[in-house]
Protein backbone atom coordinates (compact mmCIF):
# COMPACT_ATOMS: atom_id res chain seq x y z
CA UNK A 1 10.30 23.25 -18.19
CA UNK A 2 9.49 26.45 -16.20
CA UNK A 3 6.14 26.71 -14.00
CA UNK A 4 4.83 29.50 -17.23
CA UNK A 5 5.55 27.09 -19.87
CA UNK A 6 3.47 24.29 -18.21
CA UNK A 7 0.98 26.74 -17.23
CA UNK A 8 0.94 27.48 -21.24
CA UNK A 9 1.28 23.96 -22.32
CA UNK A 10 -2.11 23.18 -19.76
CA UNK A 11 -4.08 25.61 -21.52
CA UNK A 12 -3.54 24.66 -24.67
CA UNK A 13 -4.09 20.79 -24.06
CA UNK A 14 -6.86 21.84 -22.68
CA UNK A 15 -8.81 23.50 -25.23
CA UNK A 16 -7.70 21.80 -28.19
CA UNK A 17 -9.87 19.08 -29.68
CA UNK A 18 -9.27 15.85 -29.11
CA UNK A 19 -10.00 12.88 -31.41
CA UNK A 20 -13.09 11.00 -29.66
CA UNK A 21 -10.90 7.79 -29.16
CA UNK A 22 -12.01 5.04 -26.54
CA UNK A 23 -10.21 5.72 -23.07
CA UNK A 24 -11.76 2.99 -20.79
CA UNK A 25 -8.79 1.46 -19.19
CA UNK A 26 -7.11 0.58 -15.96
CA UNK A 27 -3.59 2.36 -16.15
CA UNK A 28 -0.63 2.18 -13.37
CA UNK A 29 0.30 5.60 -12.54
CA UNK A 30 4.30 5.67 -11.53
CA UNK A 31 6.01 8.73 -10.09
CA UNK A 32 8.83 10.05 -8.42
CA UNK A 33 9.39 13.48 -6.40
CA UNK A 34 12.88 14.85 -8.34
CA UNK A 35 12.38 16.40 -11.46
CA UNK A 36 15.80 15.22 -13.36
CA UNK A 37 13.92 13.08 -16.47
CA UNK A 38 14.45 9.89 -14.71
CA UNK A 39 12.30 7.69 -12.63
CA UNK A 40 14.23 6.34 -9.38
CA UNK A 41 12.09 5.83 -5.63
CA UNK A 42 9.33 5.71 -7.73
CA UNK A 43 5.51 5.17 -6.18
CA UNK A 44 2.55 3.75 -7.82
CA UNK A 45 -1.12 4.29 -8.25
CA UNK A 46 -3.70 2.13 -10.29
CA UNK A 47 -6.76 3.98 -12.00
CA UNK A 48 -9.41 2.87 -13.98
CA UNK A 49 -10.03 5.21 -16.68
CA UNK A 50 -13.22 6.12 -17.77
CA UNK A 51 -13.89 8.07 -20.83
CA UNK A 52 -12.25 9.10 -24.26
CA UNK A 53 -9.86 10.83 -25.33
CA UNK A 54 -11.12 14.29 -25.56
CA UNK A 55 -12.23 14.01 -21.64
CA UNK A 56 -11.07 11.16 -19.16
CA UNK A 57 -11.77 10.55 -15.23
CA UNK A 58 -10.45 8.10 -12.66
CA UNK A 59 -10.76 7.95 -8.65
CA UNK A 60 -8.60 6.19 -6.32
CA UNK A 61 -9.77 6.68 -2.65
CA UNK A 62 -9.52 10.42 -1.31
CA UNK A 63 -8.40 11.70 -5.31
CA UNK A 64 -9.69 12.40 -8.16
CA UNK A 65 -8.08 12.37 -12.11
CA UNK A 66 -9.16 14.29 -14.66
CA UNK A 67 -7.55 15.07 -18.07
CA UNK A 68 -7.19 14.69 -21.77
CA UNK A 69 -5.34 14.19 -25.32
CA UNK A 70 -4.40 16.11 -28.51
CA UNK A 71 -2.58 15.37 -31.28
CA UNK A 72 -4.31 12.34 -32.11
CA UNK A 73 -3.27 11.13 -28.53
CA UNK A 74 0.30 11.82 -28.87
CA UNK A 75 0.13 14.91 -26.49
CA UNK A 76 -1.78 14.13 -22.78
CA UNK A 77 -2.85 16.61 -19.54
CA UNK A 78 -4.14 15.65 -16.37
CA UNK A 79 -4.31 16.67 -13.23
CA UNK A 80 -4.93 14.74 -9.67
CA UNK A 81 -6.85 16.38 -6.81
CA UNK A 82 -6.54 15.60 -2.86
CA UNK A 83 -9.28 17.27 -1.55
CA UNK A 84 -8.26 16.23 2.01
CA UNK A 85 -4.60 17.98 1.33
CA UNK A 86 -5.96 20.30 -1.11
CA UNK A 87 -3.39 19.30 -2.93
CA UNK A 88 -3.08 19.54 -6.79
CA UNK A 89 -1.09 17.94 -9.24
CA UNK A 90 -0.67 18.76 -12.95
CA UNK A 91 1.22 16.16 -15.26
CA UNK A 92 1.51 17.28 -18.78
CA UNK A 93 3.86 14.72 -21.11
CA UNK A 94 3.94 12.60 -24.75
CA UNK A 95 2.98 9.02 -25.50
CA UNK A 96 5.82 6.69 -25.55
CA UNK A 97 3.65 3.49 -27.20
CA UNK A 98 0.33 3.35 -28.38
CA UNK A 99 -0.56 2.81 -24.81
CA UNK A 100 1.65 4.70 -22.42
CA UNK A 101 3.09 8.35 -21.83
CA UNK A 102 5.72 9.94 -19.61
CA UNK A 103 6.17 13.54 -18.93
CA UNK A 104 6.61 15.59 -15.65
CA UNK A 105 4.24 17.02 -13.31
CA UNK A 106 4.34 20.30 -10.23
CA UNK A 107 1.88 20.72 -8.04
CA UNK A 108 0.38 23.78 -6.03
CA UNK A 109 2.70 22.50 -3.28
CA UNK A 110 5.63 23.59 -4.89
CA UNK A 111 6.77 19.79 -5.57
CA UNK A 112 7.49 18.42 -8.83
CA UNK A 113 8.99 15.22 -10.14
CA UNK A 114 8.59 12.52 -13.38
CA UNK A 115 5.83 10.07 -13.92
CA UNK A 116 4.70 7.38 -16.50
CA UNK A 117 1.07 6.07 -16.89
CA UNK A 118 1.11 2.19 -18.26
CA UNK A 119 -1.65 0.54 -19.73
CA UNK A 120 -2.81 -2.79 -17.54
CA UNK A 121 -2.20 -5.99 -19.49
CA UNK A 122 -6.29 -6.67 -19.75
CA UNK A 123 -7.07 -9.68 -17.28
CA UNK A 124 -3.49 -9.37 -15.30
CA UNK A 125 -3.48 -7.57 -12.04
CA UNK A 126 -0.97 -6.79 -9.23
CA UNK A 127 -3.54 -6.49 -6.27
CA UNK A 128 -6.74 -6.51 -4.82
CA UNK A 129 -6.98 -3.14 -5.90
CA UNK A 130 -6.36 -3.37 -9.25
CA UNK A 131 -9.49 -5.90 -9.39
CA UNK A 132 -11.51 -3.84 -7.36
CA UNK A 133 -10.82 -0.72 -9.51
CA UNK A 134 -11.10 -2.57 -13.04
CA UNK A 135 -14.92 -3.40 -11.55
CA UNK A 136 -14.07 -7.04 -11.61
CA UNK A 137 -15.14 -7.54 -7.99
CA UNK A 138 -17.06 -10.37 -7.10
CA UNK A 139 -17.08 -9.62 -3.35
CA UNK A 140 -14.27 -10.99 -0.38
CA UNK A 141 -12.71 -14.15 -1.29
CA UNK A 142 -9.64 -15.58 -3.15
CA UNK A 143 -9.09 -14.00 -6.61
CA UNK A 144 -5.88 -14.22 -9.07
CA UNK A 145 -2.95 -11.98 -9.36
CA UNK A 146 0.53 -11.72 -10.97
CA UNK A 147 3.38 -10.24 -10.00
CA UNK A 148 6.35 -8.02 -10.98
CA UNK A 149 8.29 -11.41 -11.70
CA UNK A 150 5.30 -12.85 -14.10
CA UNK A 151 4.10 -15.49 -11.09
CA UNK A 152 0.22 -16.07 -10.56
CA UNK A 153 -0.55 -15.98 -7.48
CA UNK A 154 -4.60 -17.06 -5.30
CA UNK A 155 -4.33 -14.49 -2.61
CA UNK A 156 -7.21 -13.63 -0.01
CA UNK A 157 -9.20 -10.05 -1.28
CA UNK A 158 -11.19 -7.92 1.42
CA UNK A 159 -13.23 -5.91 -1.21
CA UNK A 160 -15.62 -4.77 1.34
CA UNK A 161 -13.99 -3.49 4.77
CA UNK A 162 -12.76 -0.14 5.01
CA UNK A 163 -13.36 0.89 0.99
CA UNK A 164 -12.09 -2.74 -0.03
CA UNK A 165 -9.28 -3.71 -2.19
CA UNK A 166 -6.99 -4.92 0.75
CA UNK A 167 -4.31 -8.07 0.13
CA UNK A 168 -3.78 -10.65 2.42
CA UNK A 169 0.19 -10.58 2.65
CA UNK A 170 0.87 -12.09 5.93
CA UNK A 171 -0.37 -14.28 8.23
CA UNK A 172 0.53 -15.74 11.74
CA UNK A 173 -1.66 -18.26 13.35
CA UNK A 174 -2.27 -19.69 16.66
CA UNK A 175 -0.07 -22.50 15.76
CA UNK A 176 2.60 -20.60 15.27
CA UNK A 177 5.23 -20.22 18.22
CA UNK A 178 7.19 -16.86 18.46
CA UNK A 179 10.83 -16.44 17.34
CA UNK A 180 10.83 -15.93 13.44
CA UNK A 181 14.48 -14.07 12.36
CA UNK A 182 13.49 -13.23 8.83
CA UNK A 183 10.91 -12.85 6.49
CA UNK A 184 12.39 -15.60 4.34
CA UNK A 185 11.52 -17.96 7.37
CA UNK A 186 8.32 -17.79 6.28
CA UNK A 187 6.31 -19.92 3.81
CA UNK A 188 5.40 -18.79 0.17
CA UNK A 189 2.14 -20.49 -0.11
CA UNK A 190 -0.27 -18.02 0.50
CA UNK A 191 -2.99 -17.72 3.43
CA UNK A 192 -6.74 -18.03 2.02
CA UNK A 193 -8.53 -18.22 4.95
CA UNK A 194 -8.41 -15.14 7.37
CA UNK A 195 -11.00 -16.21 9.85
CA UNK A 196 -8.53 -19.13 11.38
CA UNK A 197 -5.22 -19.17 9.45
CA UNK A 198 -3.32 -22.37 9.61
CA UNK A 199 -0.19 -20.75 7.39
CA UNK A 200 2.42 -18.71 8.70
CA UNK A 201 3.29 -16.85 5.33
CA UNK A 202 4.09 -13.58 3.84
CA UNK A 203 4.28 -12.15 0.38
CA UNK A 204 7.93 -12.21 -0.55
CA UNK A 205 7.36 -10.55 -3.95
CA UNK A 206 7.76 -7.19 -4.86
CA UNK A 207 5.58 -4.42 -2.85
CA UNK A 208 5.65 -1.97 -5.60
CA UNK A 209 2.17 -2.44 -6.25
CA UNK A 210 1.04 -1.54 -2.90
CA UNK A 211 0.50 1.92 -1.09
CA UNK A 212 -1.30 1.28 2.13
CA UNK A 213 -0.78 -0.97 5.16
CA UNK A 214 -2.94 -2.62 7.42
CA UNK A 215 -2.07 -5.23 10.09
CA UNK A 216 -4.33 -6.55 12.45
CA UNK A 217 -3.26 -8.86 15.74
CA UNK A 218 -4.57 -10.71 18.64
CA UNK A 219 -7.51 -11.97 16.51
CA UNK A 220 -9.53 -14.64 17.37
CA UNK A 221 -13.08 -13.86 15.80
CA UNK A 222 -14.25 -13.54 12.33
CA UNK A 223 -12.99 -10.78 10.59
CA UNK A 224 -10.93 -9.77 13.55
CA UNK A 225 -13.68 -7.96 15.03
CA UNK A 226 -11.82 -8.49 18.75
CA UNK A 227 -8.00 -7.24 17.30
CA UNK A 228 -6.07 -4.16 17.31
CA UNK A 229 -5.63 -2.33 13.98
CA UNK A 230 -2.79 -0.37 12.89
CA UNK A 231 -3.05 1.75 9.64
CA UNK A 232 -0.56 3.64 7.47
CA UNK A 233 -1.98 5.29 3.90
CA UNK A 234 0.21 6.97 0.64
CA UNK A 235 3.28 4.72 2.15
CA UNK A 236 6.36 4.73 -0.25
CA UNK A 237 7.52 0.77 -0.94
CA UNK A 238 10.32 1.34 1.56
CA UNK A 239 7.94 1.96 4.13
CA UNK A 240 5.85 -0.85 3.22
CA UNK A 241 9.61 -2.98 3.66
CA UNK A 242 9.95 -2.03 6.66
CA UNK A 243 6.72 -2.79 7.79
CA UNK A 244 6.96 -6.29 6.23
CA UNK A 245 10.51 -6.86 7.79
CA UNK A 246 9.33 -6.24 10.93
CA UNK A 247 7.70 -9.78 10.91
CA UNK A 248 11.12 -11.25 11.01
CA UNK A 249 13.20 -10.10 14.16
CA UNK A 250 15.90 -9.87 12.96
CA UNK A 251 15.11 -8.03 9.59
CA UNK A 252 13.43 -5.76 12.10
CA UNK A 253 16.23 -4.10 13.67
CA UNK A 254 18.63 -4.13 10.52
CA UNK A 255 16.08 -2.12 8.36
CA UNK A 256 14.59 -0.61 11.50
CA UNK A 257 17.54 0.21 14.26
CA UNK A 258 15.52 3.03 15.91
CA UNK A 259 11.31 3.02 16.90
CA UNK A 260 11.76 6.68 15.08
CA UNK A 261 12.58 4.39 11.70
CA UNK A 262 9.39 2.36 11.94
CA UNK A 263 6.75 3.91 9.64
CA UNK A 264 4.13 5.73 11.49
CA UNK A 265 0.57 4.27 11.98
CA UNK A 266 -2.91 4.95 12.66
CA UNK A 267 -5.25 2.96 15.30
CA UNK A 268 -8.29 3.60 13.00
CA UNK A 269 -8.63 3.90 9.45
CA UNK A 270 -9.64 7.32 9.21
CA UNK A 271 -7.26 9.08 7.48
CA UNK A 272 -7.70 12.28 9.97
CA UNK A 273 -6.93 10.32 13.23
CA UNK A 274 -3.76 10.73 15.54
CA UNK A 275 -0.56 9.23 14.09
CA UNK A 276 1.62 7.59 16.14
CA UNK A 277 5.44 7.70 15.55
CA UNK A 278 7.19 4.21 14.94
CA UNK A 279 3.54 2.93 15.38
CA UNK A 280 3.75 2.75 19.41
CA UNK A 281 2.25 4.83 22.27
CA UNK A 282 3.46 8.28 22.67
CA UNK A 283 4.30 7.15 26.89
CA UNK A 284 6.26 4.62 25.06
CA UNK A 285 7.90 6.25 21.80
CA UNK A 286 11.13 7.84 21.80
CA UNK A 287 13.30 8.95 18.97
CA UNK A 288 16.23 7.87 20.09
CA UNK A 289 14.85 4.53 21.80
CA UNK A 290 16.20 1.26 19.82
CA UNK A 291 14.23 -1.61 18.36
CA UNK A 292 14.79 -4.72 19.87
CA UNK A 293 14.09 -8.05 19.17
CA UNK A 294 11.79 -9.05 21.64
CA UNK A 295 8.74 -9.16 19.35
CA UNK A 296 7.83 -9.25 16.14
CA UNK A 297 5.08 -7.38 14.25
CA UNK A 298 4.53 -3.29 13.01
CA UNK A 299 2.61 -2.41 16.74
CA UNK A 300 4.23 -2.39 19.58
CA UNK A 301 1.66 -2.27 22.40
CA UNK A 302 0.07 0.63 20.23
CA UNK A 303 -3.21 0.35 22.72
CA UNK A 304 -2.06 -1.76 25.68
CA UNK A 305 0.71 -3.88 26.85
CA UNK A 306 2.29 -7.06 25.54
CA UNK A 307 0.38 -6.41 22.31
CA UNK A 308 2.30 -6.81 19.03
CA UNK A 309 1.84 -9.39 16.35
CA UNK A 310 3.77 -12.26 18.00
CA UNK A 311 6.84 -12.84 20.13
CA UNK A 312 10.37 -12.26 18.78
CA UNK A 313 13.61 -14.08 21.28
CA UNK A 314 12.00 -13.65 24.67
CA UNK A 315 9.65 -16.71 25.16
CA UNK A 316 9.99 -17.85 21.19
CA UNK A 317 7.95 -20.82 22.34
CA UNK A 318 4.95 -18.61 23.04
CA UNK A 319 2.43 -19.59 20.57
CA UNK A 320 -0.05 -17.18 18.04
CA UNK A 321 -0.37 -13.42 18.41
CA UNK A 322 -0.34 -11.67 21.24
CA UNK A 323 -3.67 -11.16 23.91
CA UNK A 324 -2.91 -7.58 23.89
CA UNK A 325 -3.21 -8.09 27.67
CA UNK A 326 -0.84 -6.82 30.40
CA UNK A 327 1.59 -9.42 31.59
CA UNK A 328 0.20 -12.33 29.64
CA UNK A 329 2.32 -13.93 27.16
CA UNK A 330 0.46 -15.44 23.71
CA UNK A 331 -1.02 -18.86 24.41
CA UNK A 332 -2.23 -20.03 21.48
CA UNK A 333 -5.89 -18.72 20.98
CA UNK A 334 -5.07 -15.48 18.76
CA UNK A 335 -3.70 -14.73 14.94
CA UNK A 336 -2.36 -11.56 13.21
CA UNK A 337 -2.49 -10.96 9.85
CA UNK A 338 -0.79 -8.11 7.41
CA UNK A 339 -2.68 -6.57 4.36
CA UNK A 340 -1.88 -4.42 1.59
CA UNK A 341 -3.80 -2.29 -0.82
């Protein structure tokens, strides 16, 4: 499909009428970034639909959806702004069930690529976020979810900091000395209480569901309110692999050889502040610097020194996160914790 036959396809969908069919859902949104008809590195994006069929609307944080079906609902249009980016991206495709629909989409970017929008299995979400966005919210605390493999899961939700909808997916606490190799060292039952973890856990299940990152370290007050933050937004699920594997020291430098392969992070959550390569300090960073071992943990010393999630081989025993403090090795007073969204 050329850029003039979508651009005719859009305006017809567009002004056609549609039949005034019910459109209040909460649909998965999965795309890729080659246009060849097949989905492969695909992302994901949940939306709560709002609407019918002759006019629909959804918002995820920093876009918005808008968009419409003919043809009895066999034919859909829709299109997803970025205001930040100004980005725009127009998906035109055919329903494949009485619930879904696949097509392809460009943008004003000059990228392109294949999507499908599923229907949510009512009651059965993947995240946080998909309970937050479905309006089932009941505030922070411990809430239900399945994942890609059919398990149920009681995982912590932050519905409230930093627009909400953030998974608890890892936790270290104080307890814990230093010196985990791999993520499947860690425990599967997960952490529910992120003002003191006892657990040392992480989420072992597919991250498909997730798009941003958040890990926060030397905590040792309620809501972390004394840590260090690192942020990373619109991450692919390879990023958010890396990221996880870099709670294992050993998974870190296999998926992560070079600081220049660590995903980049943000101190603050604003999605405008300064990025810092393989999540360190620029006096720090080089591209051609390798990871070592030495720590675990996404940061390393992002804001000071010594401050990472916990230790890696040097001083294992060392126990908790790190005191973010020059020269001072973790002594069992501080946590770190990884979420998701």
């Amino acid at each position: 499909m050329n850029k003039l036959t979508l651009a005719i396809g859009l305006a017809m969908l567009s002004t056609a009428t549609a039949a005034q069919t019910e459109f209040n859902a909460q649909y998965t949104l999965e795309y890729d970034q080659t246009l060849d008809g097949q989905l492969n590195n695909v992302l994901y994006k949940s939306y709560d639909f709002k609407g019918d069929a002759s006019h629909f609307i959804a918002e995820v944080t920093g876009s918005i959806l808008s968009g419409s079906t003919i043809s009895n609902g066999k034919l859909v249009s829709f299109q997803i702004t970025t205001p930040m980016s100004g980005e725009i991206r127009y998906y035109v495709g055919s329903q494949t069930n009485i619930s879904d629909y696949s097509g392809t989409w460009y943008s004003n970017k000059d990228t392109q690529g294949d999507w499908r929008l599923r229907a949510n299995d009512p009651g059965s979400y993947y995240s946080c976020n998909d309970i937050l966005l479905a309006g089932m919210s009941m505030g922070d605390g411990v809430y239900d979810i399945s994942t890609k493999s059919g398990e149920t899961l009681s995982v912590y939700c932050d519905m409230t900091t930093d627009d909400g909808g953030w998974t608890l997916v890892g936790s270290y606490p104080k307890t814990a000395p230093g010196g985990m190799a791999r993520v499947a060292d860690y425990g599967t039952e997960p952490e529910t209480n992120p003002n003191d973890p006892t657990k040392l856990w992480l989420f072992q299940k597919d991250l498909s569901p997730f798009s941003d990152a958040r890990e926060q370290i030397s905590c040792s007050q309620t809501a972390c309110a004394d840590g260090k933050y690192a942020f990373g937004n619109n991450l692919t699920t390879s990023d958010l692999e890396k990221i996880r594997s870099s709670w294992g020291y050993q998974d870190r430098v296999e998926s992560a050889p070079k600081f220049i392969d660590v995903p980049t992070c943000r101190s603050t959550y604003v999605q405008n502040g300064i990025e810092y390569p393989g999540c360190v300090e620029p006096a720090s960073w080089s591209p051609t610097l390798s990871n070592d071992p030495s720590r675990i943990g996404w940061q390393a010393a992002l804001d000071s020194s010594y401050c990472w999630a916990a230790r890696g081989t040097y001083k294992p025993g060392s126990m908790g996160s790190a005191l973010c403090t020059g020269s001072k090795e973790p002594n069992g007073t501080q946590w770190a914790l990884l979420w998701m969204r």
